[in-house]
Every structure is written in C-alpha cells, then in structure tokens.
Protein backbone atom coordinates (compact mmCIF):
# COMPACT_ATOMS: atom_id res chain seq x y z
CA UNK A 1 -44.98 -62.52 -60.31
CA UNK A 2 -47.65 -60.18 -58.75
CA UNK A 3 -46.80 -61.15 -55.62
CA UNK A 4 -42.45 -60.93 -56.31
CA UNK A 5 -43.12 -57.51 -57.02
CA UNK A 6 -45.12 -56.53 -53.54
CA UNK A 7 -42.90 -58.55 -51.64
CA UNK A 8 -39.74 -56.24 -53.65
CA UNK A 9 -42.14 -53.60 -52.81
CA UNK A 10 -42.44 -54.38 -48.76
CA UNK A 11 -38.77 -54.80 -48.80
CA UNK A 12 -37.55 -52.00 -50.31
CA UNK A 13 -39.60 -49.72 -48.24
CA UNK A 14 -39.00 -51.68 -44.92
CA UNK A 15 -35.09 -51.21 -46.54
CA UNK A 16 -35.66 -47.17 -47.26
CA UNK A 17 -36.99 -46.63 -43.72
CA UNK A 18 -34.54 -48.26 -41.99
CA UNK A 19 -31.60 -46.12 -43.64
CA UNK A 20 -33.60 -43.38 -42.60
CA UNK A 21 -33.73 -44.01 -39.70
CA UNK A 22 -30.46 -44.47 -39.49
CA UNK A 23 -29.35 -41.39 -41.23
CA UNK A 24 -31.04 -39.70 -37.89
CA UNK A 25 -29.32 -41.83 -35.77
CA UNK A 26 -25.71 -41.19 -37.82
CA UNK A 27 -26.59 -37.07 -37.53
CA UNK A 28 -27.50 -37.23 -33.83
CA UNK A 29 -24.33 -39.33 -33.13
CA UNK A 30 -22.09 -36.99 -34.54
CA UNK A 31 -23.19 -34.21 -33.01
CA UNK A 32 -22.72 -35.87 -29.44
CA UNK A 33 -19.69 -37.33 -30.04
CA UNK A 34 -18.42 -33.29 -30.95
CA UNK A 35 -20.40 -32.04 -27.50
CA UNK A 36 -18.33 -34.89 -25.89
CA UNK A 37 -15.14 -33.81 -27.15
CA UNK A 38 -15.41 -30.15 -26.55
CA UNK A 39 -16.27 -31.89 -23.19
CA UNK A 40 -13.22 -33.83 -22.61
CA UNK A 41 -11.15 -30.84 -24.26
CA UNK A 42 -12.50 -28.52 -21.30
CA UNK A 43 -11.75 -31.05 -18.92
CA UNK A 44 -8.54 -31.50 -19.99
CA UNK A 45 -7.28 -27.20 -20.48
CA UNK A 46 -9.23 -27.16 -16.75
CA UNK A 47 -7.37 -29.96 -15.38
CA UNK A 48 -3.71 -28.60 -16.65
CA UNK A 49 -4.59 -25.45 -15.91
CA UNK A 50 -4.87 -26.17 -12.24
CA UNK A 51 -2.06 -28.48 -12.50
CA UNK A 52 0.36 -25.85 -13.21
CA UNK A 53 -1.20 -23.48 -11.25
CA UNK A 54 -0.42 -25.30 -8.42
CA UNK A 55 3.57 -25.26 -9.80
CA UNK A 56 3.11 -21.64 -9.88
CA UNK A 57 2.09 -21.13 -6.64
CA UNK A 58 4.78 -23.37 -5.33
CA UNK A 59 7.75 -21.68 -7.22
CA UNK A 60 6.38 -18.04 -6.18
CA UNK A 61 6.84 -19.57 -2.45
CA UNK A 62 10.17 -20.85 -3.91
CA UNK A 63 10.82 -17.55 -4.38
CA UNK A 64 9.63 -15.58 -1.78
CA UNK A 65 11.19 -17.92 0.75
CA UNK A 66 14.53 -17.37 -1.41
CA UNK A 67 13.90 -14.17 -1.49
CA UNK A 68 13.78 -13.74 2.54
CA UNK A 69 17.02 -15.95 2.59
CA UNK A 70 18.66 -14.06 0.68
CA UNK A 71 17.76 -10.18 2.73
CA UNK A 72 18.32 -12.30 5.79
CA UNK A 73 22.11 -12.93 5.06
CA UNK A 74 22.22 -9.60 3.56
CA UNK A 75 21.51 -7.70 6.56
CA UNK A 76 23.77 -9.47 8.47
C-alpha cells in the first residue's frame, strides 16, 4: 500500500511537471506562430504593394506615351 501511494506520488509529480512544461512550450508557441504571421502578412502587403506598383508605373507610361500620341496628331 505504502509503496502504491509513492509510486501515485512519483507519477503524479513526473505527470504535473510535464504539463508544465508544456504549458511553456504551448505559451512560447503561440507567440511565434503570431510573430510569424505578422511576418507572412508583411510579406504579403510588401509583395502586392510592389506588384501593383509596377502596374502603376506601366499605365503612367501608358499614358504619357498616349499622351505624346495624342499632341503629336494634334499639332499636325
């Protein structure tokens, strides 16, 4: 009986650290996985950002090229 109860005893607390331990684990997970999608979320804004960006720039040409078209058969 004495020795059910220490063996309980050795197993419970093995049982309590390793949820612990855990717990720290769980906590420190979480907060990574949020630094890793503010990340990815960055990433992403920078990546369409410079995406259309680049579409700007290329319909401002568009229209500048238009543009000088345009006064070209004007003037004529």
């Amino acid at each position: 009986m004495v020795s059910d109860d220490r063996e309980f005893q050795k197993r419970k607390a093995e049982l309590e650290e390793r949820l612990g331990e855990l717990e720290i684990e769980r906590v420190s997970l979480l907060s990574e996985v949020e630094s890793l999608r503010q990340k990815r979320t960055l990433l992403d804004l920078g990546k369409r950002g410079a995406a259309l960006q680049a579409a700007v720039e290329r319909l401002r040409e568009q229209k500048a090229d238009l543009e000088a078209r345009i006064a070209s058969i004007e003037d004529r």
